[in-house]
C-alpha atoms as a PDB file:
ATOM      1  CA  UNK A   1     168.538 151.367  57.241  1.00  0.00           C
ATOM      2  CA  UNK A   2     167.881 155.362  56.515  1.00  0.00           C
ATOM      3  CA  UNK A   3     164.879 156.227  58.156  1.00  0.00           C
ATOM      4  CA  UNK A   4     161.268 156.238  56.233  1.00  0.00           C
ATOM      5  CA  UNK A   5     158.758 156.996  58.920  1.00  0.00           C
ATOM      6  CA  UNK A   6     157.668 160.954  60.171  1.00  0.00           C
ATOM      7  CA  UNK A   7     156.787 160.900  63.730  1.00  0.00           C
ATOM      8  CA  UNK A   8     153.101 161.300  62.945  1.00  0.00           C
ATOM      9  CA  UNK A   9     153.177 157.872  60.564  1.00  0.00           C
ATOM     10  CA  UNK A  10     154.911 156.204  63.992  1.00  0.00           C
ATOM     11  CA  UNK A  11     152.111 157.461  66.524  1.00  0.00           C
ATOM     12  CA  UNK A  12     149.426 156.330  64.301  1.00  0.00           C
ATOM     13  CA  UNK A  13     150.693 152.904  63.314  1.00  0.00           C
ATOM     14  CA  UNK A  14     151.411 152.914  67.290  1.00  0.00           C
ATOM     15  CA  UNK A  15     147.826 153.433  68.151  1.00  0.00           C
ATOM     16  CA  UNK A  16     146.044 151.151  65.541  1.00  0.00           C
ATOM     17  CA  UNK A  17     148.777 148.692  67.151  1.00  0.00           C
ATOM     18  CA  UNK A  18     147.064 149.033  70.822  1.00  0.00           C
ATOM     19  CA  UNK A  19     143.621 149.039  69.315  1.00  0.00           C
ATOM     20  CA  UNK A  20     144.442 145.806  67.761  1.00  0.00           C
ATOM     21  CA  UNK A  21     145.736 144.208  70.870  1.00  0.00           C
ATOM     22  CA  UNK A  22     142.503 145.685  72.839  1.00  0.00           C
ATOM     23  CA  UNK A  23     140.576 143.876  70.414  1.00  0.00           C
ATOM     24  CA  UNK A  24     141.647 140.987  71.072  1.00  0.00           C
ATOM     25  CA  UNK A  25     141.881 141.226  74.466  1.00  0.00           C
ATOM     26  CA  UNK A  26     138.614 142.218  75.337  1.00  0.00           C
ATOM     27  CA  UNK A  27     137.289 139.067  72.549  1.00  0.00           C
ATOM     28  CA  UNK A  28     136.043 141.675  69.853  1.00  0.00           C
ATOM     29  CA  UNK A  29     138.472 139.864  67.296  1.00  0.00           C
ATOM     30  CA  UNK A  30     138.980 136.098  67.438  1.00  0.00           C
ATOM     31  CA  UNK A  31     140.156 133.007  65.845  1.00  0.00           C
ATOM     32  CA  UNK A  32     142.382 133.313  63.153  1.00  0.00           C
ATOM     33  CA  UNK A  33     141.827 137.003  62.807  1.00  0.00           C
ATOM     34  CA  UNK A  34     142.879 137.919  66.458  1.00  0.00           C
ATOM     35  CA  UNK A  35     146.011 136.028  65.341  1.00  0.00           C
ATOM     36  CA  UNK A  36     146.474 138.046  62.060  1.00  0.00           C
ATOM     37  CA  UNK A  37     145.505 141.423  64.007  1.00  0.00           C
ATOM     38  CA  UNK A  38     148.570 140.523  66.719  1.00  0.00           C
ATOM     39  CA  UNK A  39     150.968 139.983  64.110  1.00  0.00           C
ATOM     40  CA  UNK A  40     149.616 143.660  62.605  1.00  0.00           C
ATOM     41  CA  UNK A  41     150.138 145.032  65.726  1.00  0.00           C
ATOM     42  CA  UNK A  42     153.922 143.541  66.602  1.00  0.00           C
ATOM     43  CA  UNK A  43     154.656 144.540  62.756  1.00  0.00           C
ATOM     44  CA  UNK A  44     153.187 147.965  63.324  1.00  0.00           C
ATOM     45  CA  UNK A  45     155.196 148.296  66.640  1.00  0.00           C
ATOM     46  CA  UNK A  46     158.578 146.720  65.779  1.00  0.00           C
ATOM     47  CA  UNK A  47     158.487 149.345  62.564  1.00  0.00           C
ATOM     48  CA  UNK A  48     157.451 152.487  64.413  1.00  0.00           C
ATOM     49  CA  UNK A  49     160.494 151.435  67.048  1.00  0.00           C
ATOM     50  CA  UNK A  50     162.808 151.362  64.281  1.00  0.00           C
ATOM     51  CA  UNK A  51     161.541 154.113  61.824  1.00  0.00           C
ATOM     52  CA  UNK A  52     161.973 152.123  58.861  1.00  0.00           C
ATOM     53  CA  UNK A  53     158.837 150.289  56.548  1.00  0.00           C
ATOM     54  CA  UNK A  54     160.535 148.008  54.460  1.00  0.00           C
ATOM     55  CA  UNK A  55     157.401 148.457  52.255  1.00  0.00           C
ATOM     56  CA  UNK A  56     157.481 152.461  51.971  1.00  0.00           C
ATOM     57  CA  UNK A  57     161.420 151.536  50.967  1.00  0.00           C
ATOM     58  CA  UNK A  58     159.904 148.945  47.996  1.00  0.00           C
ATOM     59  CA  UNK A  59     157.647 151.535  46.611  1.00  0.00           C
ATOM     60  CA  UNK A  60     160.006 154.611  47.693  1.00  0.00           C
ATOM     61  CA  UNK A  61     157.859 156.049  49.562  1.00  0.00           C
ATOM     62  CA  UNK A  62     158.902 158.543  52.690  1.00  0.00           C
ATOM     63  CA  UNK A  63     156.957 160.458  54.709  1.00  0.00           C
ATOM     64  CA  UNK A  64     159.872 161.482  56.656  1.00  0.00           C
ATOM     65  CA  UNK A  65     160.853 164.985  56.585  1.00  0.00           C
ATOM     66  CA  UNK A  66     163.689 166.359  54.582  1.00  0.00           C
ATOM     67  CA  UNK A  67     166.203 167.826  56.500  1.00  0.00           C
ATOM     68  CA  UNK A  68     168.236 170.948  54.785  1.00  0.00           C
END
């Protein structure tokens, strides 16, 4: 997998990832939408771990920097 992600995209899918969670932690976001908003989140982490969004790589999109 050649890396997608710029370090910026990574810290902001990381923090809509712990506002998620907080959400539905503190009951905000319920039912099957506190579900939904988990999965979000654990997608949203697992790519920023990884650098890699398999749908940036569908639509060839990259918002990684080029290196010369």
């Amino acid at each position: 997998m050649k890396k997608n992600m710029s370090n910026t995209d990574r810290i902001i899918r990381i923090v809509i990832a712990a506002l998620l969670v907080v959400l539905y932690a503190t009951g905000t976001v319920t039912g099957t939408w506190g579900i939904v908003s988990l999965v979000v989140a654990g997608i949203f982490v697992l790519t920023s771990l990884v650098s890699f969004c398999p749908l940036y790589a569908i639509f060839g999109i990259s918002t990684c920097p080029v290196k010369k």
